[in-house]
N, C-alpha and C. Protein backbone atom coordinates (compact mmCIF):
# COMPACT_ATOMS: atom_id res chain seq x y z
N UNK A 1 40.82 -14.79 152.81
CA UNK A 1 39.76 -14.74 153.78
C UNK A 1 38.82 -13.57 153.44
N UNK A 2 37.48 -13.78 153.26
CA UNK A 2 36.51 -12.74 152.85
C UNK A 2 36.54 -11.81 154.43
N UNK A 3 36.30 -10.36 153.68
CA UNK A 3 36.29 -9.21 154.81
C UNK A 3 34.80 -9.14 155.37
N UNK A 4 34.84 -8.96 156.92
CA UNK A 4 33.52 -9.36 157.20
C UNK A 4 32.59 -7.96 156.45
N UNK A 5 30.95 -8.16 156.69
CA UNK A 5 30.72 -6.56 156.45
C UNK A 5 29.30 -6.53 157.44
N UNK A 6 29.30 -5.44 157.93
CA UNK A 6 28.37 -5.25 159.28
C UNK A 6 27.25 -3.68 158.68
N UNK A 7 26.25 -4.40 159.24
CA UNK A 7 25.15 -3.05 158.77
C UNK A 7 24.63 -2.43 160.10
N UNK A 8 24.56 -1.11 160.28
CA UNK A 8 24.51 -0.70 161.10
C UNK A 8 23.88 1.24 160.64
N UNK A 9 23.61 2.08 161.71
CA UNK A 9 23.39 3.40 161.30
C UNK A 9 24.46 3.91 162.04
N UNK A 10 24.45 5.15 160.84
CA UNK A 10 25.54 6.52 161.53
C UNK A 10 24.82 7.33 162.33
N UNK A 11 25.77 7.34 163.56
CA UNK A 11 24.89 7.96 164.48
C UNK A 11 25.68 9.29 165.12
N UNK A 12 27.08 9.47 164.13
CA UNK A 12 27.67 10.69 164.30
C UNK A 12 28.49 10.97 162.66
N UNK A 13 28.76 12.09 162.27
CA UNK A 13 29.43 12.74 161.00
C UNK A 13 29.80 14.02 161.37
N UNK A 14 30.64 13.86 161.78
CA UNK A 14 31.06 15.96 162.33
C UNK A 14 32.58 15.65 161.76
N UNK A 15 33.35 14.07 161.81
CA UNK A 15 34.59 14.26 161.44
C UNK A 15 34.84 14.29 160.08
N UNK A 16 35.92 14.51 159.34
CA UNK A 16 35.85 15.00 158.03
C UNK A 16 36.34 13.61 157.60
N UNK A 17 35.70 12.90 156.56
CA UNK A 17 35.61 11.77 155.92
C UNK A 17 35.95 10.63 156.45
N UNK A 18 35.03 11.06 158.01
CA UNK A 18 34.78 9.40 158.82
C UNK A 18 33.22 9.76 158.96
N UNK A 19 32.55 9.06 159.25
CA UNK A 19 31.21 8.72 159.69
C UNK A 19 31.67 7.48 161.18
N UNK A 20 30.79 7.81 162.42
CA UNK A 20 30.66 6.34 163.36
C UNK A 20 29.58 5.92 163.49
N UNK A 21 29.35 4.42 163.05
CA UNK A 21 28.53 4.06 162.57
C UNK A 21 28.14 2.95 164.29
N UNK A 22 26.89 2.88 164.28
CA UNK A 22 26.74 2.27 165.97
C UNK A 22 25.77 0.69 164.89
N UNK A 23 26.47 -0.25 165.24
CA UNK A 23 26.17 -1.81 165.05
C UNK A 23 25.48 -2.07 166.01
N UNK A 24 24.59 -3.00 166.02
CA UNK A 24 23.66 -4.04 167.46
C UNK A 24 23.72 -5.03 166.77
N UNK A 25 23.77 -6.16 167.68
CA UNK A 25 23.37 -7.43 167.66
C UNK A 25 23.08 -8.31 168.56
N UNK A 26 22.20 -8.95 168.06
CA UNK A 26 21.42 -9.71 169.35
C UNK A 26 21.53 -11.31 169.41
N UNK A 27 21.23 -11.49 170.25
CA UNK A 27 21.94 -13.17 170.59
C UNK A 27 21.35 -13.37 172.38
N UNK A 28 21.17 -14.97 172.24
CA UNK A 28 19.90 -15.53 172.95
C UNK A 28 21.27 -15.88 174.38
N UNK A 29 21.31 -15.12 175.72
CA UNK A 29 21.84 -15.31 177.20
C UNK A 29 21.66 -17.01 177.45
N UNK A 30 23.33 -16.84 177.36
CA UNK A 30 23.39 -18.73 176.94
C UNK A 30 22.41 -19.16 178.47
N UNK A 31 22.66 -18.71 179.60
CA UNK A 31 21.90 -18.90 181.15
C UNK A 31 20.46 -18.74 181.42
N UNK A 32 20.24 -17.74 181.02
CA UNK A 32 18.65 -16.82 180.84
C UNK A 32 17.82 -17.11 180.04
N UNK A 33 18.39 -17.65 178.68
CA UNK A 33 17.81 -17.51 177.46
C UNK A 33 16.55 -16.55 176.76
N UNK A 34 17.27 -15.78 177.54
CA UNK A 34 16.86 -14.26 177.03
C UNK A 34 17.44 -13.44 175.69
N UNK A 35 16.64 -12.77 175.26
CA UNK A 35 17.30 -12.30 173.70
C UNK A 35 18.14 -10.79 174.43
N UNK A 36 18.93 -10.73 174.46
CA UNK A 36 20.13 -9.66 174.88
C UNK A 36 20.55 -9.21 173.21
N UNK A 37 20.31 -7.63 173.84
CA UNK A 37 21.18 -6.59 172.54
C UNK A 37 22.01 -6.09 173.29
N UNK A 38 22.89 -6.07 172.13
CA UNK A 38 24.39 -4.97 172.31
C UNK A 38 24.60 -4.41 171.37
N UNK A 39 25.38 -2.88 171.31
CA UNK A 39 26.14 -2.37 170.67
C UNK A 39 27.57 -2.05 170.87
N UNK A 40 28.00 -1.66 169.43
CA UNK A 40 29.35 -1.18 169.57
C UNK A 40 29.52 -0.37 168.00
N UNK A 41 30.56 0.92 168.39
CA UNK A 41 30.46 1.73 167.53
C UNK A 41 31.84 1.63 166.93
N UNK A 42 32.09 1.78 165.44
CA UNK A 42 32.67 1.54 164.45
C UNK A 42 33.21 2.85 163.97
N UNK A 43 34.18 3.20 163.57
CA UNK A 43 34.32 5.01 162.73
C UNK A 43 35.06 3.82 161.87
N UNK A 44 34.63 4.52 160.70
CA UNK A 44 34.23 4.25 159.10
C UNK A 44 34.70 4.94 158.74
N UNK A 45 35.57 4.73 157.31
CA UNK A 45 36.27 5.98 156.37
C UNK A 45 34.85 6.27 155.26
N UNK A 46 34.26 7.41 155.35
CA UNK A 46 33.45 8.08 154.23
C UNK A 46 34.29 9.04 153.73
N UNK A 47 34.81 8.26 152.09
CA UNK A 47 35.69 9.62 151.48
C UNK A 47 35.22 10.88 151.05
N UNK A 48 33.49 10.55 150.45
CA UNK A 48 33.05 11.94 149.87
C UNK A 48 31.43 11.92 150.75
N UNK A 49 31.92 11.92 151.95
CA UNK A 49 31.00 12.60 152.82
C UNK A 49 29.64 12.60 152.68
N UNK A 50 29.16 11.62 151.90
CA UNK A 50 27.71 11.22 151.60
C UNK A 50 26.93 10.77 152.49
N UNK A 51 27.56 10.53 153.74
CA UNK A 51 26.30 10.21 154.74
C UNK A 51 25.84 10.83 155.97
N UNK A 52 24.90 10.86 156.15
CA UNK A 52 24.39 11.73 157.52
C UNK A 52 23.95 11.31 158.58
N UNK A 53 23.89 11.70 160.09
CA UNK A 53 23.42 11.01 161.48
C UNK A 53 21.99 10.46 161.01
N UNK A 54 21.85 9.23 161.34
CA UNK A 54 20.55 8.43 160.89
C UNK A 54 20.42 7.25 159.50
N UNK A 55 21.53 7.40 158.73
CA UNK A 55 21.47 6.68 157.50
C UNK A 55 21.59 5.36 158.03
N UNK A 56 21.17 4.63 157.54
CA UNK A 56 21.88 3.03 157.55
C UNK A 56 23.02 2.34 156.39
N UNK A 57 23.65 2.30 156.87
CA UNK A 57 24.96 1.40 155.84
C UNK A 57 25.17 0.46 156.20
N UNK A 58 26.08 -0.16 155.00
CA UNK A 58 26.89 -1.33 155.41
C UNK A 58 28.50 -1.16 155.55
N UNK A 59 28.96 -1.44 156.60
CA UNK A 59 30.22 -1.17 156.29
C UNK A 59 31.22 -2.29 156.38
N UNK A 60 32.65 -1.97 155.86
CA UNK A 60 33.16 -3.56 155.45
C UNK A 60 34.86 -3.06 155.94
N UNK A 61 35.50 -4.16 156.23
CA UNK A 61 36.45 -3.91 157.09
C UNK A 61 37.48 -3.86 155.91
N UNK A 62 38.62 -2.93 156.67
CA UNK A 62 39.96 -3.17 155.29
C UNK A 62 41.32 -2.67 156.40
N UNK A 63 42.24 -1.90 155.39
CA UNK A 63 43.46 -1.62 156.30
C UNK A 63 43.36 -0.61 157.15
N UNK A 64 44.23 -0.64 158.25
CA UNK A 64 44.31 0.28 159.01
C UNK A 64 44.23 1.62 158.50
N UNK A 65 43.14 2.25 158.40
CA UNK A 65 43.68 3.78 157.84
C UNK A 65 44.07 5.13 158.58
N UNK A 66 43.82 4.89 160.06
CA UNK A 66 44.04 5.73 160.92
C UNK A 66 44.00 4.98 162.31
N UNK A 67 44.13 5.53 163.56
CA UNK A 67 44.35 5.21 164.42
C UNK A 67 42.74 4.49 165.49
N UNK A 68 41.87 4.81 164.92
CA UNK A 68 40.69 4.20 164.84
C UNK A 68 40.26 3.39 164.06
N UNK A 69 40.03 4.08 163.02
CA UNK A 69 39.79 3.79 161.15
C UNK A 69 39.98 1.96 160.73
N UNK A 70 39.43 1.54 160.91
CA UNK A 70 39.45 0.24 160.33
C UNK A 70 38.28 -0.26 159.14
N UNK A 71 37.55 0.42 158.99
CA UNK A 71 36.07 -0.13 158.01
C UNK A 71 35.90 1.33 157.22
N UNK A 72 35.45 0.70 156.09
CA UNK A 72 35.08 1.59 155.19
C UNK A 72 33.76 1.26 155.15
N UNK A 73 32.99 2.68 154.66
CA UNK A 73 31.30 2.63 154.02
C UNK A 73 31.32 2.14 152.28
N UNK A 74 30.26 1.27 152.50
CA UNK A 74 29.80 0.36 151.31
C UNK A 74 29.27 1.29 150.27
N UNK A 75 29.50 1.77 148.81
CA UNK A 75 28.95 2.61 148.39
C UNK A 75 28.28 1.99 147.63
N UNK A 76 26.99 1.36 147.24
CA UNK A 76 26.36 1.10 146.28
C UNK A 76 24.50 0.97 146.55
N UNK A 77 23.86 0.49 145.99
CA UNK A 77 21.97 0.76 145.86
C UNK A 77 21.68 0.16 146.97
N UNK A 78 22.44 -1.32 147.64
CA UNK A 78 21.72 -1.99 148.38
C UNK A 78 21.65 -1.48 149.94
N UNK A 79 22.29 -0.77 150.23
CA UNK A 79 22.04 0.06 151.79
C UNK A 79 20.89 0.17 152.12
């Protein structure tokens, strides 16, 4: 099964080789049919601390690495 991968910005880095990265997505109020946003925030394993509050990444899900920790940051050009 392919790992999903979600793009989103870091909107905190103070912990040491996590980044939390805040996702939105929007989708049309099945009742209203109104365009409704939501978020939800993600902590991401960043091993060598390359990113800062404001970047945009992609991040992609893997093993449990901590008690939060479920997604890692995407390291390559297309971010």
């Amino acid at each position: 099964m392919p790992k999903r991968i979600l793009y989103g910005v870091v909107v905190s880095d103070k912990n040491t080789k996590t980044v939390v990265v805040e996702v939105e997505r929007r989708f049309t109020h099945p009742l209203l049919g109104k365009t409704v946003r939501r978020s939800k925030r993600y902590h991401a394993h960043d091993e060598q601390s390359r990113f800062k509050a404001g970047d945009k990444v992609r991040i992609q899900e893997c093993r449990p690495l901590s008690r939060l920790k479920r997604w890692e940051v995407l390291y390559d050009a297309a971010v």
